[in-house]
N, C-alpha and C. Protein backbone atom coordinates (compact mmCIF):
# COMPACT_ATOMS: atom_id res chain seq x y z
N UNK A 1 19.62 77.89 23.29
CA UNK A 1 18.21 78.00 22.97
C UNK A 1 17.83 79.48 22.89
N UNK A 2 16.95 79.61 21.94
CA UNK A 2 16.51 81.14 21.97
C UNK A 2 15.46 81.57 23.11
N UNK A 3 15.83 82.91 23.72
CA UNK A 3 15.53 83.19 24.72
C UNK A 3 16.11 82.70 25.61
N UNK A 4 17.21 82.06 25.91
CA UNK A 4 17.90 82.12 27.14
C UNK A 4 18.57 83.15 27.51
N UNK A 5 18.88 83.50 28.28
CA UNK A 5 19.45 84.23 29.58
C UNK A 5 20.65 83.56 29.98
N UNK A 6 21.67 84.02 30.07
CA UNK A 6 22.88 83.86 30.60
C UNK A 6 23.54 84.77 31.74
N UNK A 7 23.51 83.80 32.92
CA UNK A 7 23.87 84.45 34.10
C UNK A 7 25.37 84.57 34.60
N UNK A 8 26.28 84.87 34.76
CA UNK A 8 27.49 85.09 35.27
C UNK A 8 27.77 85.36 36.57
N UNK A 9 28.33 84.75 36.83
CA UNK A 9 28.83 84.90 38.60
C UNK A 9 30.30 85.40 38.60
N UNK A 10 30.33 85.52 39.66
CA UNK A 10 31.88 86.08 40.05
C UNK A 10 32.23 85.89 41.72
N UNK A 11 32.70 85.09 41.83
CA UNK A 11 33.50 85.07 43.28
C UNK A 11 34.60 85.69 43.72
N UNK A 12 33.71 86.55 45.07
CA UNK A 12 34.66 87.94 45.17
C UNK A 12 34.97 87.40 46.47
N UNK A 13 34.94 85.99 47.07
CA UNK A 13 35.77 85.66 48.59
C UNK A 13 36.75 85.51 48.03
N UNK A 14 37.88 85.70 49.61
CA UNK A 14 38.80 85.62 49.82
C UNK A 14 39.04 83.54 50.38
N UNK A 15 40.24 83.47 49.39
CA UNK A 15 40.66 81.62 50.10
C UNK A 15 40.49 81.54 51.75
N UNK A 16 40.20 80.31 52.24
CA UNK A 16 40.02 80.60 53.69
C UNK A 16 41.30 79.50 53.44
N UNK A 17 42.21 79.64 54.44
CA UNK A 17 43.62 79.04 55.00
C UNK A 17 43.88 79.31 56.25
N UNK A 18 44.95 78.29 56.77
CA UNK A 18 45.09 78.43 58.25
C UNK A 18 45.88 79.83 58.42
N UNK A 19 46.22 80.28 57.27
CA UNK A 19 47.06 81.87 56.85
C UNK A 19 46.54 82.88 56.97
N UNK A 20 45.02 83.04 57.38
CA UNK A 20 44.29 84.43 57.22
C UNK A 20 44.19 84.97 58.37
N UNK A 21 44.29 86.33 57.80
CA UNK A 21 44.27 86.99 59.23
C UNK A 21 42.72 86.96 59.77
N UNK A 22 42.49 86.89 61.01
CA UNK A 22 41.48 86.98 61.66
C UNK A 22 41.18 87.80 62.89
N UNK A 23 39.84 88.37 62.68
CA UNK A 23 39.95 89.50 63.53
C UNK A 23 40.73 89.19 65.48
N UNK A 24 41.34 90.61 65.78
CA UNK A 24 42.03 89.71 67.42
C UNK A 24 41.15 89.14 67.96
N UNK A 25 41.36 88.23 68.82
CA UNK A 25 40.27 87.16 69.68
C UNK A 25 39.55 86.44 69.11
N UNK A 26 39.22 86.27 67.70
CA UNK A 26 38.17 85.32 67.18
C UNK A 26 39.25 83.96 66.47
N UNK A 27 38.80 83.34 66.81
CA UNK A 27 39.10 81.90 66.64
C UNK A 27 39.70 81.96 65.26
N UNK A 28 41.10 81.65 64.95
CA UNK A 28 41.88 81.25 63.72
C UNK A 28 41.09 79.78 63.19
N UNK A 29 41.55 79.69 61.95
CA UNK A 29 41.54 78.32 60.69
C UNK A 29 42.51 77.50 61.19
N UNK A 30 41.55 76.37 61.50
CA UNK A 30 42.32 75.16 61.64
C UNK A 30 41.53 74.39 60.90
N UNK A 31 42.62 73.20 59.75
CA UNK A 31 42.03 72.32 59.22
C UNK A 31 43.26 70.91 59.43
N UNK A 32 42.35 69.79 59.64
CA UNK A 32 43.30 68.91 59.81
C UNK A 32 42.11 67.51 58.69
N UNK A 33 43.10 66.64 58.31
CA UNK A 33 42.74 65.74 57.06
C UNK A 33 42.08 64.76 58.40
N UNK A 34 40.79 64.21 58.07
CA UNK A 34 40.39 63.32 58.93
C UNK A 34 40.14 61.77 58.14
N UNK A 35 40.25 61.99 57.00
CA UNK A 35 40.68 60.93 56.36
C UNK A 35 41.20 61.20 54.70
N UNK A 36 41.76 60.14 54.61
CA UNK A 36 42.97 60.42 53.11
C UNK A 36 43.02 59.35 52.20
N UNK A 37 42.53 59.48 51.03
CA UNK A 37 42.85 58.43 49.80
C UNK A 37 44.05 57.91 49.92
N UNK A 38 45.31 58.73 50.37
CA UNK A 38 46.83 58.13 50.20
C UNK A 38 46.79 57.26 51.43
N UNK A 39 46.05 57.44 52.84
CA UNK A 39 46.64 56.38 53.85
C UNK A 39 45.51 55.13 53.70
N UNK A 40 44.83 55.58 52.44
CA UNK A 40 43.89 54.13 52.47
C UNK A 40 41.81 54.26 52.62
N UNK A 41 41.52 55.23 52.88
CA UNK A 41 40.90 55.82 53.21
C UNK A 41 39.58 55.63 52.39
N UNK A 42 38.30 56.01 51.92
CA UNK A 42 37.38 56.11 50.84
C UNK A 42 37.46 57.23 50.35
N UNK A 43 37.69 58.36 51.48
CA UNK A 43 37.84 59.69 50.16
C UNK A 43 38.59 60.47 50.98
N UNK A 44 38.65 61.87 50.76
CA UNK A 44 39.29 62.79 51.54
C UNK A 44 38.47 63.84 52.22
N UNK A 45 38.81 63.43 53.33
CA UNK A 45 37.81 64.62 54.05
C UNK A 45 38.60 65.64 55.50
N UNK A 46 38.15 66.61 55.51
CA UNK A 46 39.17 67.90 55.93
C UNK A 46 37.88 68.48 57.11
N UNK A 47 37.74 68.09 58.62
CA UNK A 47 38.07 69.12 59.40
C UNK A 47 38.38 70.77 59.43
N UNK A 48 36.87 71.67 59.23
CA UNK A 48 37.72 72.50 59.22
C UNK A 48 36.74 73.61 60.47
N UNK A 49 37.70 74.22 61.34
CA UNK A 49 37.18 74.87 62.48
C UNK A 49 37.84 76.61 62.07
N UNK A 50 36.94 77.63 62.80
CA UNK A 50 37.26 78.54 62.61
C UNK A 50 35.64 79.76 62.94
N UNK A 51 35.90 80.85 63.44
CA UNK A 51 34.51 81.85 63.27
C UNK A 51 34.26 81.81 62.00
N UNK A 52 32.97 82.63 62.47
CA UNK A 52 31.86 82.71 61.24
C UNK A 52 32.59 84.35 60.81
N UNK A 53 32.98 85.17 61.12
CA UNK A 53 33.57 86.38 60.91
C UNK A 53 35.16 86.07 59.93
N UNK A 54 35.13 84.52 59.17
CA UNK A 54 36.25 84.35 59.07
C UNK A 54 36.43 84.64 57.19
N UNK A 55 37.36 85.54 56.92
CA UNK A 55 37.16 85.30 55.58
C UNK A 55 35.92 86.68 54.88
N UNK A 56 35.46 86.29 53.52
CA UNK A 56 34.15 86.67 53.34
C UNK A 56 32.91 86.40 54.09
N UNK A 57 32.68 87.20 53.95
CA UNK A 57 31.24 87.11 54.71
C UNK A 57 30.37 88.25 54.94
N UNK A 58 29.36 88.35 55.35
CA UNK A 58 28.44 89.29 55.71
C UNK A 58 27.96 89.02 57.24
N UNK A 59 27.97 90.42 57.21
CA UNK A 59 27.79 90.38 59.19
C UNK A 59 26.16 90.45 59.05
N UNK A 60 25.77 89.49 59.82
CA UNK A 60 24.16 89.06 59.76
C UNK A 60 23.63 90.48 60.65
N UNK A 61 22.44 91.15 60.66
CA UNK A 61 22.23 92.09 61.39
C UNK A 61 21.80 91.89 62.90
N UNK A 62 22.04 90.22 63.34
CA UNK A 62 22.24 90.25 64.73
C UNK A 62 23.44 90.34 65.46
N UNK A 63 24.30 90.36 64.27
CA UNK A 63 25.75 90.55 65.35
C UNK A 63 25.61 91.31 65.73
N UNK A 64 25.37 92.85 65.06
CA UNK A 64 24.91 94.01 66.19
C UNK A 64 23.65 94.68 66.58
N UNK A 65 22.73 94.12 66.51
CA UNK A 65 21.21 94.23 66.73
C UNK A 65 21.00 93.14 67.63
N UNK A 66 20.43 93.64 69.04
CA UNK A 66 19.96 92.52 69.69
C UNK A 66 18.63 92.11 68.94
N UNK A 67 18.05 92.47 68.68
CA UNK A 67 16.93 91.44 67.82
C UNK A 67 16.92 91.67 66.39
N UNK A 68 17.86 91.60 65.46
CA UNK A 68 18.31 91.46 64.43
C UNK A 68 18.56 90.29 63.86
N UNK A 69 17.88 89.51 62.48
CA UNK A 69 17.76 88.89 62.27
C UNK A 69 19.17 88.14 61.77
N UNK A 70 19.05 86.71 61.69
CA UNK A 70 20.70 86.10 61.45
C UNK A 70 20.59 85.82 60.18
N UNK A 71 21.93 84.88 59.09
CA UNK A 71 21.98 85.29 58.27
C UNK A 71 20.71 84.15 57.24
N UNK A 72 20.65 83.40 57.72
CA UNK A 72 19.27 82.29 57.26
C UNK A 72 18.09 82.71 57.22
N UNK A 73 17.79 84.20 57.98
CA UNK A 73 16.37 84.60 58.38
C UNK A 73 16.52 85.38 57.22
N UNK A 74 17.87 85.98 56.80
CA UNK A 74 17.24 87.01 55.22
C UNK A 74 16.81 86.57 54.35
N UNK A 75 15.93 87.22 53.45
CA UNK A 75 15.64 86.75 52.05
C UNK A 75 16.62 86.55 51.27
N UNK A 76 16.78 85.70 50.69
CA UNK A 76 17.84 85.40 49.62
C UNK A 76 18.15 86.28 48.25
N UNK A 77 16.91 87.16 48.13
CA UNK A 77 16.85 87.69 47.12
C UNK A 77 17.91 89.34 47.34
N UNK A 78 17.78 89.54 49.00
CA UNK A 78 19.04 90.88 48.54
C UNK A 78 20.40 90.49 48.83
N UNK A 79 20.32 89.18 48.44
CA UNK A 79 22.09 88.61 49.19
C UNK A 79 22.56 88.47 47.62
N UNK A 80 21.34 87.99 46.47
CA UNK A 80 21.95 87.53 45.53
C UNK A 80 21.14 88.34 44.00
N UNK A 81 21.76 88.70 43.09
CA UNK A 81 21.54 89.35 42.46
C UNK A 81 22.60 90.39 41.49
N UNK A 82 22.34 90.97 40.51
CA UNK A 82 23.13 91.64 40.07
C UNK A 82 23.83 92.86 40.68
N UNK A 83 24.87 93.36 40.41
CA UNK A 83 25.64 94.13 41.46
C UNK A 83 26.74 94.96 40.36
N UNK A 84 27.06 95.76 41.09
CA UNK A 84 28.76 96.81 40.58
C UNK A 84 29.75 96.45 41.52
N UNK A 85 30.81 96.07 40.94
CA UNK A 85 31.75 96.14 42.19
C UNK A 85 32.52 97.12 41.63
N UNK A 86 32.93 98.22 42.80
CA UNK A 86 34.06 99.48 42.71
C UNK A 86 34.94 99.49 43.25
N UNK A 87 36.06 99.24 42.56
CA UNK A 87 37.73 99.26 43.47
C UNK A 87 37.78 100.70 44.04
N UNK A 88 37.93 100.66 45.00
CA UNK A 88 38.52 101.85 45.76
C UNK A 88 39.94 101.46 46.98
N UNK A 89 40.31 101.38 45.92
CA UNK A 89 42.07 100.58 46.46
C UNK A 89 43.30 101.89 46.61
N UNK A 90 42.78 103.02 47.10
CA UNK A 90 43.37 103.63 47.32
C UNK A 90 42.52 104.23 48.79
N UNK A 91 41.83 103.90 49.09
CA UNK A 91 40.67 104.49 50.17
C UNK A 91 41.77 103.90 51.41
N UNK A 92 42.48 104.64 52.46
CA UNK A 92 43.11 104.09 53.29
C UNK A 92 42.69 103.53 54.40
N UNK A 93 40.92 104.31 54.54
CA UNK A 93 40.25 103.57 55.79
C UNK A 93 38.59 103.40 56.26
N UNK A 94 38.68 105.09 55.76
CA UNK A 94 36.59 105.36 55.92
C UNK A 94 36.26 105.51 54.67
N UNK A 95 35.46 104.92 54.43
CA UNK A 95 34.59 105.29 53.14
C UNK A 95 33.08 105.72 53.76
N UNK A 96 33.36 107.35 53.27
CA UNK A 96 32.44 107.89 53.61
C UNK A 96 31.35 108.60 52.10
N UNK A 97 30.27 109.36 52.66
CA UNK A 97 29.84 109.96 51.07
C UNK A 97 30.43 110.47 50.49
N UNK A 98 31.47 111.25 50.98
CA UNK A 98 32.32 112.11 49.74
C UNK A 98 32.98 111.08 48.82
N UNK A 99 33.36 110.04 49.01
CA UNK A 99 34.40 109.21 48.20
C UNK A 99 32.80 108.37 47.39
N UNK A 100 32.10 108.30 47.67
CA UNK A 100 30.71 107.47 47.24
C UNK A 100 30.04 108.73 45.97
N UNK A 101 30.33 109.90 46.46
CA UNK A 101 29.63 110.92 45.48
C UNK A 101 30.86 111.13 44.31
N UNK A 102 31.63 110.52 44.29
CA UNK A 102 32.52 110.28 42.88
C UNK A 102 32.24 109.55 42.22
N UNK A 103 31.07 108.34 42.44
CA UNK A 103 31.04 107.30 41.72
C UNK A 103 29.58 106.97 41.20
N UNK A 104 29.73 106.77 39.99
CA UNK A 104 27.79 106.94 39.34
C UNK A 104 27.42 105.73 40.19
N UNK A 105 26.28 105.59 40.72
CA UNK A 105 25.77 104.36 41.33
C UNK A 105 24.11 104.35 40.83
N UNK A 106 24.07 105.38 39.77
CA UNK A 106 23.12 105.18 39.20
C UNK A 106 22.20 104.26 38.52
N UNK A 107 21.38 103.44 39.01
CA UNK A 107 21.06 102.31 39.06
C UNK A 107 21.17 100.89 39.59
N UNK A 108 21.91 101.35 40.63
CA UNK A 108 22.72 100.29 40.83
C UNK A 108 22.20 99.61 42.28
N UNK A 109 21.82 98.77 42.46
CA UNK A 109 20.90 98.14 43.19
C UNK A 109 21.62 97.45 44.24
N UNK A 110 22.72 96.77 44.08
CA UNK A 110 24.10 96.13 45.21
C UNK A 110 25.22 96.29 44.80
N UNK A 111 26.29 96.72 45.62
CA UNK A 111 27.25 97.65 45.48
C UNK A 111 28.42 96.70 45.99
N UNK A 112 29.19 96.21 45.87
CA UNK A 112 30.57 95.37 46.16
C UNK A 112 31.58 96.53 46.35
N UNK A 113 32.31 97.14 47.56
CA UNK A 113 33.32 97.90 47.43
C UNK A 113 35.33 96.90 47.41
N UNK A 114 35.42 96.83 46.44
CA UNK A 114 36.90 96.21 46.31
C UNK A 114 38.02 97.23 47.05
N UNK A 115 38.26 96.84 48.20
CA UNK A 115 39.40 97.30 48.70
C UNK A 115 40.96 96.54 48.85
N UNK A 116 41.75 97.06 49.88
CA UNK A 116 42.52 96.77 49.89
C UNK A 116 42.93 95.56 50.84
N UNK A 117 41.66 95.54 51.99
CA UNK A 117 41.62 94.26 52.80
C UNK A 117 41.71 93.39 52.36
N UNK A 118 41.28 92.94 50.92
CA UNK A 118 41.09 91.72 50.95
C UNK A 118 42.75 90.96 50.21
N UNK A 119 44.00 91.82 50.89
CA UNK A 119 45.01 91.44 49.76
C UNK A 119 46.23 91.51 51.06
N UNK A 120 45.61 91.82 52.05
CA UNK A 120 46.29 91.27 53.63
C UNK A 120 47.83 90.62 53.41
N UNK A 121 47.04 89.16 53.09
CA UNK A 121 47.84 88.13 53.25
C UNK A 121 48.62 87.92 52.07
N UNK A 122 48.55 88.46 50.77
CA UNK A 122 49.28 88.53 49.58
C UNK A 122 50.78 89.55 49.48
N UNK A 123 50.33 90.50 50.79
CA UNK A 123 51.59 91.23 50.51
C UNK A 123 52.49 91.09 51.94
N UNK A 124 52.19 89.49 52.43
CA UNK A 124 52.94 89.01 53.59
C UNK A 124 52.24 89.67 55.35
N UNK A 125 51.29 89.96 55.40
CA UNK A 125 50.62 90.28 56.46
C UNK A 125 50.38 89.24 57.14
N UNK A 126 50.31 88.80 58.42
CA UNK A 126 49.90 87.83 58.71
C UNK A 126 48.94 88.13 60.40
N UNK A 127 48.70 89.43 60.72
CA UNK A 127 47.80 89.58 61.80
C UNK A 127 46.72 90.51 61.16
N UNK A 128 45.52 90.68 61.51
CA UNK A 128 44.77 91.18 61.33
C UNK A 128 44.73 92.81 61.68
N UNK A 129 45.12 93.40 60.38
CA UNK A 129 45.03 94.84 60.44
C UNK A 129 43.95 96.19 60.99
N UNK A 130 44.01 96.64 61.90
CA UNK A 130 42.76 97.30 62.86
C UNK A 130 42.86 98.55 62.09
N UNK A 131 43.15 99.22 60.95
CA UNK A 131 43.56 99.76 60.70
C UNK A 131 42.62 99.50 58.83
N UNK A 132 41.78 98.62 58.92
CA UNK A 132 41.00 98.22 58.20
C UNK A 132 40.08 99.64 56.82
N UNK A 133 40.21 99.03 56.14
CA UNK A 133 39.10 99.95 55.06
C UNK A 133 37.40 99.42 55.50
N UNK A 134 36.75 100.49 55.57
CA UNK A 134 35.26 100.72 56.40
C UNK A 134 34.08 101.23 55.32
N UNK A 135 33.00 101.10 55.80
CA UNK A 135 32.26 102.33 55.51
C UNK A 135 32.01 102.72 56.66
N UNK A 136 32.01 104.27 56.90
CA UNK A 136 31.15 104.92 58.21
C UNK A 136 29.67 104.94 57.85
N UNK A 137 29.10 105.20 59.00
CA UNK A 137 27.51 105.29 59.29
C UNK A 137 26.99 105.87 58.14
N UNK A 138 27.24 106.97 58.03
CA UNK A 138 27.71 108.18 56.85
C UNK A 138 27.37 107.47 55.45
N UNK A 139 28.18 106.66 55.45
CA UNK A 139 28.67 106.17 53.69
C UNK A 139 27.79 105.10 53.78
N UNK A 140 27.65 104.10 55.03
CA UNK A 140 26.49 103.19 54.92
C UNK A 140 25.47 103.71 54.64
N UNK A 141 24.71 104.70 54.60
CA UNK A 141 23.25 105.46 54.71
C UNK A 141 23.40 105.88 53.12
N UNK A 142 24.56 106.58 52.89
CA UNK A 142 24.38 107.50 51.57
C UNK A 142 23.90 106.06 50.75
């Protein structure tokens, strides 16, 4: 129809599996079949336990704000929207402003940084690397 608008999405999570690394101490992926079309079942349905830190996600600003709102209390409108995502797949850990002042962000309203975390488990990792790609305080602010 004329005058439509065509929106595009892109899903930038990572698969959740009982395979992912998860940060130390927080509760691993467990999924178990609680019922199954093959043993007879009505449909298939999957059990699945694990933190909220698991995978993609966004850290709500009460994980570290004692009165910081959780992630249902934000507006929906800065979670979702148009965005840049910038590989910086060579960044080994802080992303700070200097590595941010290489990159036009001119106009750019939400910012996706593509690192190297999210490829853990693709190149046979299987604990959660502390040793993680960041932004510092620094690069969060710039």
């Amino acid at each position: 129809m004329a005058g439509e608008t065509s929106i595009k999405f892109h899903d930038v999570s990572v698969s959740i599996s009982d395979k992912l690394p998860v940060w130390p101490g927080d509760p691993g992926v467990s999924m178990e079949l609680a019922s199954s079309l093959a043993r007879g079942d009505n449909a298939n349905v999957t059990i699945i336990e694990m933190g909220v830190h698991t995978g993609t996600h966004i850290d709500a600003p009460c994980h570290f704000e004692p009165d910081g709102k959780a992630v249902d209390e934000l507006p929906i409108d800065i979670l979702i929207g148009p965005c840049r995502v910038i590989e910086m797949l060579d960044v080994k850990e802080t992303i700070g402003p200097s590595a941010l002042e290489k990159i036009d962000l001119d106009g750019a309203v939400r910012i996706l940084l593509k690192t190297r975390n999210s490829r853990w488990w693709e190149c046979g990792e299987t604990e959660f690397q502390r040793k993680f790609v960041h932004l510092c305080e620094e690069g969060a602010k710039y």
